[in-house]
N, C-alpha and C. Protein backbone atom coordinates (compact mmCIF):
# COMPACT_ATOMS: atom_id res chain seq x y z
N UNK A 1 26.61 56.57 -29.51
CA UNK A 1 25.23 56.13 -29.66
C UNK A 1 24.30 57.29 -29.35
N UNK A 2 23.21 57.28 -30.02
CA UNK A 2 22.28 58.51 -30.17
C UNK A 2 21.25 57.79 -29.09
N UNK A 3 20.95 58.50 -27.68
CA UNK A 3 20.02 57.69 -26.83
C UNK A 3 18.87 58.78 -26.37
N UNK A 4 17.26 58.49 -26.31
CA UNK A 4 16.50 59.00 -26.13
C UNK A 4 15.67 58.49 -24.58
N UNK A 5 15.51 59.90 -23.84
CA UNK A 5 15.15 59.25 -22.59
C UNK A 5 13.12 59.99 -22.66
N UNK A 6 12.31 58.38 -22.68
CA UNK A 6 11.09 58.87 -23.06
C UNK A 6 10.24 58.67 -21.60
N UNK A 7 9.19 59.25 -21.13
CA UNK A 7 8.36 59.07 -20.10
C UNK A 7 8.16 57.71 -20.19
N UNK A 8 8.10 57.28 -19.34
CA UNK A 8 7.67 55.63 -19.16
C UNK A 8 5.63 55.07 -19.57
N UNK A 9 5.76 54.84 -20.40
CA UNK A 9 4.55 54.96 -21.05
C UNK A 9 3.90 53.16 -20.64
N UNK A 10 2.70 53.29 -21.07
CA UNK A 10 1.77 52.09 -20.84
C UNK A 10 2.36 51.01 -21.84
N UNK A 11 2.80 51.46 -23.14
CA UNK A 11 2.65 50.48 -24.21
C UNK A 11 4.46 49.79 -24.05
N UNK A 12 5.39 50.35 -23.87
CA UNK A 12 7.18 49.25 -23.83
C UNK A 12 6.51 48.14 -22.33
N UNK A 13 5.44 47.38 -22.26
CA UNK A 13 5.73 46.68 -20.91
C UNK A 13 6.45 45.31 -21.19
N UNK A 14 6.61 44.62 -23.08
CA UNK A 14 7.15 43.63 -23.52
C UNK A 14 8.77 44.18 -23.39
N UNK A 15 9.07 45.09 -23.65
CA UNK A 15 10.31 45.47 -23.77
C UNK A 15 11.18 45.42 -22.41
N UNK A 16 10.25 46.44 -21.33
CA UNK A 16 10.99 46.45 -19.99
C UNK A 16 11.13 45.18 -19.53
N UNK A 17 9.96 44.44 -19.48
CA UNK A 17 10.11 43.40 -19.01
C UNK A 17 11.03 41.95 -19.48
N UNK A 18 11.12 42.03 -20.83
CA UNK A 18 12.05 41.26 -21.26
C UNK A 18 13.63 42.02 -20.83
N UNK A 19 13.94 42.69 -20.37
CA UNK A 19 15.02 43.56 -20.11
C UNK A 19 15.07 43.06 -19.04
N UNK A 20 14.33 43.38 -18.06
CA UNK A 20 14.23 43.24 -16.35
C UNK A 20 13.96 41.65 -16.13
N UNK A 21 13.77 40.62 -17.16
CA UNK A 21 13.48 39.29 -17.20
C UNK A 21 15.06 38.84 -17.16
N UNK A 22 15.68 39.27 -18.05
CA UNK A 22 16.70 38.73 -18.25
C UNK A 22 17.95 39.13 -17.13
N UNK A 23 17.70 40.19 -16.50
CA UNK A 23 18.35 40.04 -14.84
C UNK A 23 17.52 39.37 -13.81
N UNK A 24 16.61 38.86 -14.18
CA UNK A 24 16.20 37.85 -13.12
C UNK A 24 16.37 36.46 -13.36
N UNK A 25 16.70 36.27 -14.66
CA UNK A 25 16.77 34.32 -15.15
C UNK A 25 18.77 34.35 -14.73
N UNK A 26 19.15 35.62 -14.90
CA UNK A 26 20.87 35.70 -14.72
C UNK A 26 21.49 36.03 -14.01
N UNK A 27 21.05 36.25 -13.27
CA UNK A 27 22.01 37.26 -12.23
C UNK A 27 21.56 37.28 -10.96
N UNK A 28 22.00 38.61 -9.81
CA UNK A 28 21.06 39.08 -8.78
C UNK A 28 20.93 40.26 -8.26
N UNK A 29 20.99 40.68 -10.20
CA UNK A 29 20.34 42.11 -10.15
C UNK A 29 19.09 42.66 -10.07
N UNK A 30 18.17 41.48 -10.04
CA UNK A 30 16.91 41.88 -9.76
C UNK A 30 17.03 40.53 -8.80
N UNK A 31 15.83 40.98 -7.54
CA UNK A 31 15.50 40.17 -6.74
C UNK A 31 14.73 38.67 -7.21
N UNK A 32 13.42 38.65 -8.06
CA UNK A 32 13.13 37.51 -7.94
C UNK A 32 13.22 36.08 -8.47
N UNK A 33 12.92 35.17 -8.92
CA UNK A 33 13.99 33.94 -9.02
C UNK A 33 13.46 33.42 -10.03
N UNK A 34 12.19 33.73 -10.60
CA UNK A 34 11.92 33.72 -12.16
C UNK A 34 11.06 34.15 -12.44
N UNK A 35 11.03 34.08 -13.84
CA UNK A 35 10.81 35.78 -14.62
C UNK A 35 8.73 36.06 -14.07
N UNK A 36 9.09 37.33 -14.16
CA UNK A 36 7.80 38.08 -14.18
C UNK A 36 7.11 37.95 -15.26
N UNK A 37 5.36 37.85 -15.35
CA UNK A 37 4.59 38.51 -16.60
C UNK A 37 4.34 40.03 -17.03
N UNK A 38 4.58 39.96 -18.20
CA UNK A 38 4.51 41.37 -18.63
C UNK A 38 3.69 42.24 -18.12
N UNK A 39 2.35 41.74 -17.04
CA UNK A 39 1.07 42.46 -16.50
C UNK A 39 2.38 43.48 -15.27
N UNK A 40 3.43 42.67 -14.76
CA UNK A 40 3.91 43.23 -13.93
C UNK A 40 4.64 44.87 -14.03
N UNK A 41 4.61 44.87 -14.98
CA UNK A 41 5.04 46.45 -16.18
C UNK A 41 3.96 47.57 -15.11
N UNK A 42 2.88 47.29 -15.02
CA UNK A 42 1.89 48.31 -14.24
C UNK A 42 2.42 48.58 -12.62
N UNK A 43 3.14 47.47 -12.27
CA UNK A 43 3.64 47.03 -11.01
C UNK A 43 4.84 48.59 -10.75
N UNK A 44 5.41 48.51 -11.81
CA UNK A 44 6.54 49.89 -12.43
C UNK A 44 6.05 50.79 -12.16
N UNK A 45 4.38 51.01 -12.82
CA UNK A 45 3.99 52.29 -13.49
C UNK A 45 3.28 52.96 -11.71
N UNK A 46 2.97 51.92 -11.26
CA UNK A 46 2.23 52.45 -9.87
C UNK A 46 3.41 52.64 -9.02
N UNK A 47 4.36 52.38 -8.89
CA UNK A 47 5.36 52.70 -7.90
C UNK A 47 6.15 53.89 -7.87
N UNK A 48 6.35 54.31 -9.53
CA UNK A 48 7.06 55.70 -10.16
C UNK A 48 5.73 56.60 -10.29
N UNK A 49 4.99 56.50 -9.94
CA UNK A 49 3.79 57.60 -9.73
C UNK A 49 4.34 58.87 -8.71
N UNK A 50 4.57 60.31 -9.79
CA UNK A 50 4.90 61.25 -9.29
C UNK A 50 6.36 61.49 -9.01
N UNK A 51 7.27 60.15 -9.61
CA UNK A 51 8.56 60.41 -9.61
C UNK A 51 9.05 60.44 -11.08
N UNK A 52 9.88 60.60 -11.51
CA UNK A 52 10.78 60.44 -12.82
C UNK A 52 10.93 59.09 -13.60
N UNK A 53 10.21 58.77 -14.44
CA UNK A 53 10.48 57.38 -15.24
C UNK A 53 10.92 57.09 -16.48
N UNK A 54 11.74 56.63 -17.11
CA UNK A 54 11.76 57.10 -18.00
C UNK A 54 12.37 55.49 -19.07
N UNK A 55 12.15 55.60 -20.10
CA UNK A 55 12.21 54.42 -20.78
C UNK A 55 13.68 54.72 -22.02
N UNK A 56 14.41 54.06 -22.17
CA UNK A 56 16.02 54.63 -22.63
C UNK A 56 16.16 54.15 -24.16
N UNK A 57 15.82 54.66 -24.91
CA UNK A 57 15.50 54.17 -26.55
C UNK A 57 16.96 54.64 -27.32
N UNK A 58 17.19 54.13 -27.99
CA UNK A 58 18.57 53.87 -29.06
C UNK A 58 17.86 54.86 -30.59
N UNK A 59 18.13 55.87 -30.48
CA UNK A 59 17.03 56.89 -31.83
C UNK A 59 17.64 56.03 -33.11
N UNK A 60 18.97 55.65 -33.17
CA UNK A 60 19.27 55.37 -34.61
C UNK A 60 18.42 54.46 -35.05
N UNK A 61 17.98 53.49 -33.82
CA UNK A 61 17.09 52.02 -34.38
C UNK A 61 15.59 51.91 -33.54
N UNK A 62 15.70 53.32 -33.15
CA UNK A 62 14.21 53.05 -32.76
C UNK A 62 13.94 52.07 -31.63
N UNK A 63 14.89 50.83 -30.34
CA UNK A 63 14.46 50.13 -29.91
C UNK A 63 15.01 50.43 -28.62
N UNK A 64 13.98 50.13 -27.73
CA UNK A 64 14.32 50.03 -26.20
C UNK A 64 15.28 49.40 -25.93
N UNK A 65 16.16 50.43 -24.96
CA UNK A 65 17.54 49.47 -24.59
C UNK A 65 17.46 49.41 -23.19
N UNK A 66 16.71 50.16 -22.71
CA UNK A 66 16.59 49.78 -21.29
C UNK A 66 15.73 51.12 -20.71
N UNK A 67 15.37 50.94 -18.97
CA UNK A 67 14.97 51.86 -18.15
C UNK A 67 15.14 51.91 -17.14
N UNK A 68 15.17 53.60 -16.51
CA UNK A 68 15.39 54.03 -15.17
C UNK A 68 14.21 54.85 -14.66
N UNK A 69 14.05 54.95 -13.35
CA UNK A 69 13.27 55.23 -12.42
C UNK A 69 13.30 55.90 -10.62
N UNK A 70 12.75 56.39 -10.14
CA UNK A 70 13.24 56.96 -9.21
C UNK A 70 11.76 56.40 -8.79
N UNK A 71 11.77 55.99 -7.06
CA UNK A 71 10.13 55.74 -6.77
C UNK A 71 10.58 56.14 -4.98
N UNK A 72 9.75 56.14 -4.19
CA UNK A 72 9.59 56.66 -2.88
C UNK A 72 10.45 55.54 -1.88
N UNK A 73 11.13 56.25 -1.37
CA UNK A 73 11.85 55.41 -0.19
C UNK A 73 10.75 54.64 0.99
N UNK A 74 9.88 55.86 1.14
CA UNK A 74 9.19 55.59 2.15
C UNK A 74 7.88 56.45 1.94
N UNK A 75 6.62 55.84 1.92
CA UNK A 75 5.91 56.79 1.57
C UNK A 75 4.95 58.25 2.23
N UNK A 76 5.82 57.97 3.80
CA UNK A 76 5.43 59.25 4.74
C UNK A 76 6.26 60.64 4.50
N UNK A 77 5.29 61.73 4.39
CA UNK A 77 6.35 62.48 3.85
C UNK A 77 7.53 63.37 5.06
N UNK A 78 8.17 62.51 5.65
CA UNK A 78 9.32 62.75 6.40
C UNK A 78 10.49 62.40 5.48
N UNK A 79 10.08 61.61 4.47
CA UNK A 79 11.05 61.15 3.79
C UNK A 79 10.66 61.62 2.42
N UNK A 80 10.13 62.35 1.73
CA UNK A 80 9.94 63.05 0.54
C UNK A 80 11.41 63.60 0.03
N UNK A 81 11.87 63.93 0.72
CA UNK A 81 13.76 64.32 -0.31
C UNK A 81 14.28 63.41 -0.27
N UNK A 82 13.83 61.93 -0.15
CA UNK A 82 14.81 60.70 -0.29
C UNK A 82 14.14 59.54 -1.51
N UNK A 83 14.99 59.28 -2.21
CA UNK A 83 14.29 58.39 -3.10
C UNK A 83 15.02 57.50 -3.90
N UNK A 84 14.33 55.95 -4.23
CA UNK A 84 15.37 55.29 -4.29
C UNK A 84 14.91 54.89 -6.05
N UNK A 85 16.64 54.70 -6.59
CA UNK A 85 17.02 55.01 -8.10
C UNK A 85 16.90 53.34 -8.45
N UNK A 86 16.23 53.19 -9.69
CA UNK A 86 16.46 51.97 -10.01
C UNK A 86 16.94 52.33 -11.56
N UNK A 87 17.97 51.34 -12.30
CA UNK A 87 17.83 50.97 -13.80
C UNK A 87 18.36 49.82 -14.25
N UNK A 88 18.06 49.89 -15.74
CA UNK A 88 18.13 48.46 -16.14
C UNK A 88 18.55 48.60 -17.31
N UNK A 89 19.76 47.89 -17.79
CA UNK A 89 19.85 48.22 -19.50
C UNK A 89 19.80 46.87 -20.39
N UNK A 90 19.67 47.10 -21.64
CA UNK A 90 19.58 45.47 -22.22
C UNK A 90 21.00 44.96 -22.08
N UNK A 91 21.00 43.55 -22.14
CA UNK A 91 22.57 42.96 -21.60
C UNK A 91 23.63 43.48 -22.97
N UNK A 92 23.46 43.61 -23.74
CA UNK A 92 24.10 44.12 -24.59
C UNK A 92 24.65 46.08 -24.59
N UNK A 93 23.91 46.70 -23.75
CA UNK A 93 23.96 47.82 -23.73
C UNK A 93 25.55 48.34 -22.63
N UNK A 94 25.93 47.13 -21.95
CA UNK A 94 26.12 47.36 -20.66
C UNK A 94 27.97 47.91 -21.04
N UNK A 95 28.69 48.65 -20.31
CA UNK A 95 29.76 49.34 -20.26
C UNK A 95 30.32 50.63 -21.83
N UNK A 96 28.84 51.13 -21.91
CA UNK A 96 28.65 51.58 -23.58
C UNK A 96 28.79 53.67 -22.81
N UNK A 97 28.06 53.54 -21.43
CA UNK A 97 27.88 54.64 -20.65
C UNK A 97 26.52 55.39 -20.36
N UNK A 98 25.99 54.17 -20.88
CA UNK A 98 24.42 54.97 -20.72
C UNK A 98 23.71 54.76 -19.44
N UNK A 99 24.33 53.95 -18.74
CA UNK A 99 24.19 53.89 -17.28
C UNK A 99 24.24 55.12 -16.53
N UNK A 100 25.62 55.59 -16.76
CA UNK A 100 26.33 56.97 -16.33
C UNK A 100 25.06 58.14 -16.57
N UNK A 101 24.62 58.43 -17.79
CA UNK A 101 23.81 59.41 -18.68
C UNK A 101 22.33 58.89 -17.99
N UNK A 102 21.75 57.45 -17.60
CA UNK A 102 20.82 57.64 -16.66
C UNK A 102 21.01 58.37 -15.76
N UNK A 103 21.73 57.85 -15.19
CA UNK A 103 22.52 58.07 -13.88
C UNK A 103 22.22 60.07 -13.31
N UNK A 104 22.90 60.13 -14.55
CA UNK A 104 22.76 62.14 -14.76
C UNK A 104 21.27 62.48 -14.86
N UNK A 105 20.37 61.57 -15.83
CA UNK A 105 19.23 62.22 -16.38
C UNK A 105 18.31 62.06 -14.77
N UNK A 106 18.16 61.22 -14.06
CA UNK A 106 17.24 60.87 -12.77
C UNK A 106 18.19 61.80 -11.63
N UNK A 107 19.42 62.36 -11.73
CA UNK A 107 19.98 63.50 -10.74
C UNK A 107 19.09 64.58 -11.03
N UNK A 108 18.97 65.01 -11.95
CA UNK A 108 18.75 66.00 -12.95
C UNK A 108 17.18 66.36 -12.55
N UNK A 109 16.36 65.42 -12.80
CA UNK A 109 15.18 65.20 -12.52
C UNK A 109 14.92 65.21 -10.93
N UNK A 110 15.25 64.74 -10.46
CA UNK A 110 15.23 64.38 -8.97
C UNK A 110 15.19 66.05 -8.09
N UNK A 111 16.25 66.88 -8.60
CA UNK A 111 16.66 68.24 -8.35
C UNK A 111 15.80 68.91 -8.56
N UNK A 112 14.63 68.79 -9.51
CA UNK A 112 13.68 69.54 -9.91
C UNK A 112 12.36 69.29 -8.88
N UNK A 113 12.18 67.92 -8.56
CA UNK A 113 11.12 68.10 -7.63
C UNK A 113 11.47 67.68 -5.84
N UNK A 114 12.90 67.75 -5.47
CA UNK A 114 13.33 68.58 -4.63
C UNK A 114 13.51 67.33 -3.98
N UNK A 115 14.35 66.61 -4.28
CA UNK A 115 14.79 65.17 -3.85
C UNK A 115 16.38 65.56 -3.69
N UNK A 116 16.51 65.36 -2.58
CA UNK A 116 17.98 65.55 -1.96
C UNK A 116 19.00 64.55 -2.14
N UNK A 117 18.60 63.65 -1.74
CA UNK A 117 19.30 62.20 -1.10
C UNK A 117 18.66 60.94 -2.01
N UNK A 118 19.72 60.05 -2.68
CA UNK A 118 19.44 58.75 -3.52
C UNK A 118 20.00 58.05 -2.79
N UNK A 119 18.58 57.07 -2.88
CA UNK A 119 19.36 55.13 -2.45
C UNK A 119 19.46 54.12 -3.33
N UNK A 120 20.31 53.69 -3.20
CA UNK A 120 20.23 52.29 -3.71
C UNK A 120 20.51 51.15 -3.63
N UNK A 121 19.61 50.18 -3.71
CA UNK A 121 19.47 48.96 -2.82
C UNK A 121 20.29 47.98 -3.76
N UNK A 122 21.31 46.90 -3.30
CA UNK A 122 22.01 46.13 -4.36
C UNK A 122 22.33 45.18 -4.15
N UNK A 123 22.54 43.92 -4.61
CA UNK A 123 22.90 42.85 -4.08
C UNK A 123 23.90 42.77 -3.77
N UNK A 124 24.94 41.85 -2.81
CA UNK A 124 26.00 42.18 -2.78
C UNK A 124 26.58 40.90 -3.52
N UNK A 125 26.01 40.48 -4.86
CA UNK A 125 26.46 39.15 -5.91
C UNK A 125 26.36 40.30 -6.85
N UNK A 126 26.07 41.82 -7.31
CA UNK A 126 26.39 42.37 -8.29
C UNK A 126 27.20 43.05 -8.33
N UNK A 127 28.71 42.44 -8.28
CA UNK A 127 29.46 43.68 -8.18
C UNK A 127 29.78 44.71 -8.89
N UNK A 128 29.30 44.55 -10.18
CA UNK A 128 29.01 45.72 -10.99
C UNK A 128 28.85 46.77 -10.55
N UNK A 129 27.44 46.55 -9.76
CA UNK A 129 26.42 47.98 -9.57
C UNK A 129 27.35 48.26 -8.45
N UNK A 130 28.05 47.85 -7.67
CA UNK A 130 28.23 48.56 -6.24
C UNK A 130 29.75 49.39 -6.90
N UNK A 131 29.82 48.87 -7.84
CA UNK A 131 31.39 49.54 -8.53
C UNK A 131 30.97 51.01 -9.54
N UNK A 132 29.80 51.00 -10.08
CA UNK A 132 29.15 51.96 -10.41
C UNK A 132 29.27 52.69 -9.56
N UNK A 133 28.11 52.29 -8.73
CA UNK A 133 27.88 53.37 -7.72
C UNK A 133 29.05 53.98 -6.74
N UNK A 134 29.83 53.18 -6.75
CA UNK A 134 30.92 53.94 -5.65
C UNK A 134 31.76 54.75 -6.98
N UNK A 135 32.08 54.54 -8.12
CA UNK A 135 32.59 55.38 -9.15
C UNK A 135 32.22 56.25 -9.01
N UNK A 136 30.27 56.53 -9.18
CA UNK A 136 29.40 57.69 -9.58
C UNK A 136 29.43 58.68 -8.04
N UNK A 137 29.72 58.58 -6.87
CA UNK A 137 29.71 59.57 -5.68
C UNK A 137 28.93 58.60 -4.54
N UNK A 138 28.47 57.05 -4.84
CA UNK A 138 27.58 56.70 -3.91
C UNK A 138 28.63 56.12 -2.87
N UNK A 139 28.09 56.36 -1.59
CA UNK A 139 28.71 55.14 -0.51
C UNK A 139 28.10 54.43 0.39
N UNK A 140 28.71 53.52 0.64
CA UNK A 140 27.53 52.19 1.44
C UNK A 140 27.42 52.89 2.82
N UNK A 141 26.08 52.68 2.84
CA UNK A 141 25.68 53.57 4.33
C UNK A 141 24.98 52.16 4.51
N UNK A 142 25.05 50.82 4.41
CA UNK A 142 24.46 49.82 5.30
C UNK A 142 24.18 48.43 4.60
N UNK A 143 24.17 47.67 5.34
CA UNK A 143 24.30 46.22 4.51
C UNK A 143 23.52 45.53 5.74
N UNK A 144 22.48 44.40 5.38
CA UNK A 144 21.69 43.50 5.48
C UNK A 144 22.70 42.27 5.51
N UNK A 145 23.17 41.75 5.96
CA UNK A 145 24.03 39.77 5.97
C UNK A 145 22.85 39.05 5.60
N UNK A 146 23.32 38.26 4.73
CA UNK A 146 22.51 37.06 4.30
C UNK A 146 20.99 36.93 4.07
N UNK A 147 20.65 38.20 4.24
CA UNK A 147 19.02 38.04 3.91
C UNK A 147 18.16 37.77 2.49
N UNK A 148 19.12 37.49 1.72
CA UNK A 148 18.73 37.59 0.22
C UNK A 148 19.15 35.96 0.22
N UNK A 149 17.86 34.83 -0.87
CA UNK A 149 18.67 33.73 -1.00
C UNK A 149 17.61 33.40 -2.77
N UNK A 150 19.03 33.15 -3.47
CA UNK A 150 18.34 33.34 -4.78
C UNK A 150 19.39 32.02 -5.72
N UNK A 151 19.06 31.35 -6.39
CA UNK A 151 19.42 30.29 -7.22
C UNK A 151 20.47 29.22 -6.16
N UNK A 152 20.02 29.38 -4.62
CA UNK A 152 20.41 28.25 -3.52
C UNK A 152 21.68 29.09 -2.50
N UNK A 153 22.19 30.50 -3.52
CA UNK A 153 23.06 31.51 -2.57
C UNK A 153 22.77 32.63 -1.78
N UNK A 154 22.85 32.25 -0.80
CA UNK A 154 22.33 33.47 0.43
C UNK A 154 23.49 34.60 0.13
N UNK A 155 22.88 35.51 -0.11
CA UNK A 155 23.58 37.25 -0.15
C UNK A 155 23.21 38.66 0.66
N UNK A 156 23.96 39.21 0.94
CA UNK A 156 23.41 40.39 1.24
C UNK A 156 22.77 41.61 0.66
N UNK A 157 22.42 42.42 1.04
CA UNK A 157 21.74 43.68 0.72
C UNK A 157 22.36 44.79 1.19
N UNK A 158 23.11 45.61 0.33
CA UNK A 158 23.77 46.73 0.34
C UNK A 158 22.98 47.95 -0.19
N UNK A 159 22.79 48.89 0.97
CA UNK A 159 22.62 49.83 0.47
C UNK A 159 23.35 51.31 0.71
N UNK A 160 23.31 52.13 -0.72
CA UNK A 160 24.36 52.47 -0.96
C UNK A 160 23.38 53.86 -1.29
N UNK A 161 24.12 55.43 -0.29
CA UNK A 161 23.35 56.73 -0.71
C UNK A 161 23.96 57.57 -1.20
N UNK A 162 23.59 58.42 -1.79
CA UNK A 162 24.65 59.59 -2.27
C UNK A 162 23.51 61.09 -2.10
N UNK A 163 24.34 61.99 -2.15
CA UNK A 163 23.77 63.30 -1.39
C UNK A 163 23.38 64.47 -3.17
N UNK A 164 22.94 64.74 -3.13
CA UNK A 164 22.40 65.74 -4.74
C UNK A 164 23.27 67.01 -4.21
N UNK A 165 23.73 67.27 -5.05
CA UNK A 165 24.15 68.70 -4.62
C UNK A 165 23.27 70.34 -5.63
């Protein structure tokens, strides 16, 4: 697949959000328990301010397949080389490898404006992502018990860092 990684722009907020909708009506890959309005797209755009955003387009067909992002762990700058990775692909996109190729493109980026250390926060009902991430170099540096409670199941919060080299 031919995949294009574009700045995260004002105008895909129907796209992300139908993307990022559909891990929230399914799953508990996104935290909240039903779906967001598309106004929430700005919600994105103010949080990745000054980090790497980027929107993941399919060139053969021209259509958003998903997006990744890097936004501030913490916003004092004691913590400026730490920053936490988010992405999202359309449900159809998923074990294709463009996860991986985010994955690379926000390292990549991250290195350039001098971000050391990635987090990432995960449910512990997705075992996907925590299988990713321990594939890709991440390891659980800490878990939350039961603080997450989403379609009546209390879960935890894993989070999981990896070091930039």
């Amino acid at each position: 697949m031919n995949i294009a990684f574009e700045r995260m722009p004002q105008d895909y907020s129907k796209e992300i959000m139908d993307i990022f909708n559909y891990y929230v009506e399914n799953s508990y890959a996104a935290y909240p328990e039903s779906k967001l309005p598309y106004e929430f797209y700005t919600r994105f755009l103010d949080m990745t301010k000054g980090y790497p955003a980027f929107v993941i387009k399919n060139k053969d067909i021209k259509k958003v397949i998903g997006f990744c992002f890097l936004r501030a762990y913490n916003p004092f700058p004691v913590f400026k080389e730490t920053a936490e990775i988010t992405y999202f692909l359309d449900k159809n996109e998923i074990g294709k490898g463009i996860g991986k190729e985010a994955l690379n493109k926000l390292e990549q980026e991250a290195k350039k404006i001098g971000i050391r250390r990635l987090l990432a926060d995960i449910s512990s009902e997705n075992i996907q992502s925590i299988h990713f991430h321990k594939k890709n170099g991440f390891i659980e540096c800490g878990r939350f018990h039961n603080i997450g409670k989403k379609k009546g199941k209390n879960f935890d919060v894993v989070w999981m860092e990896k070091t930039l080299k």
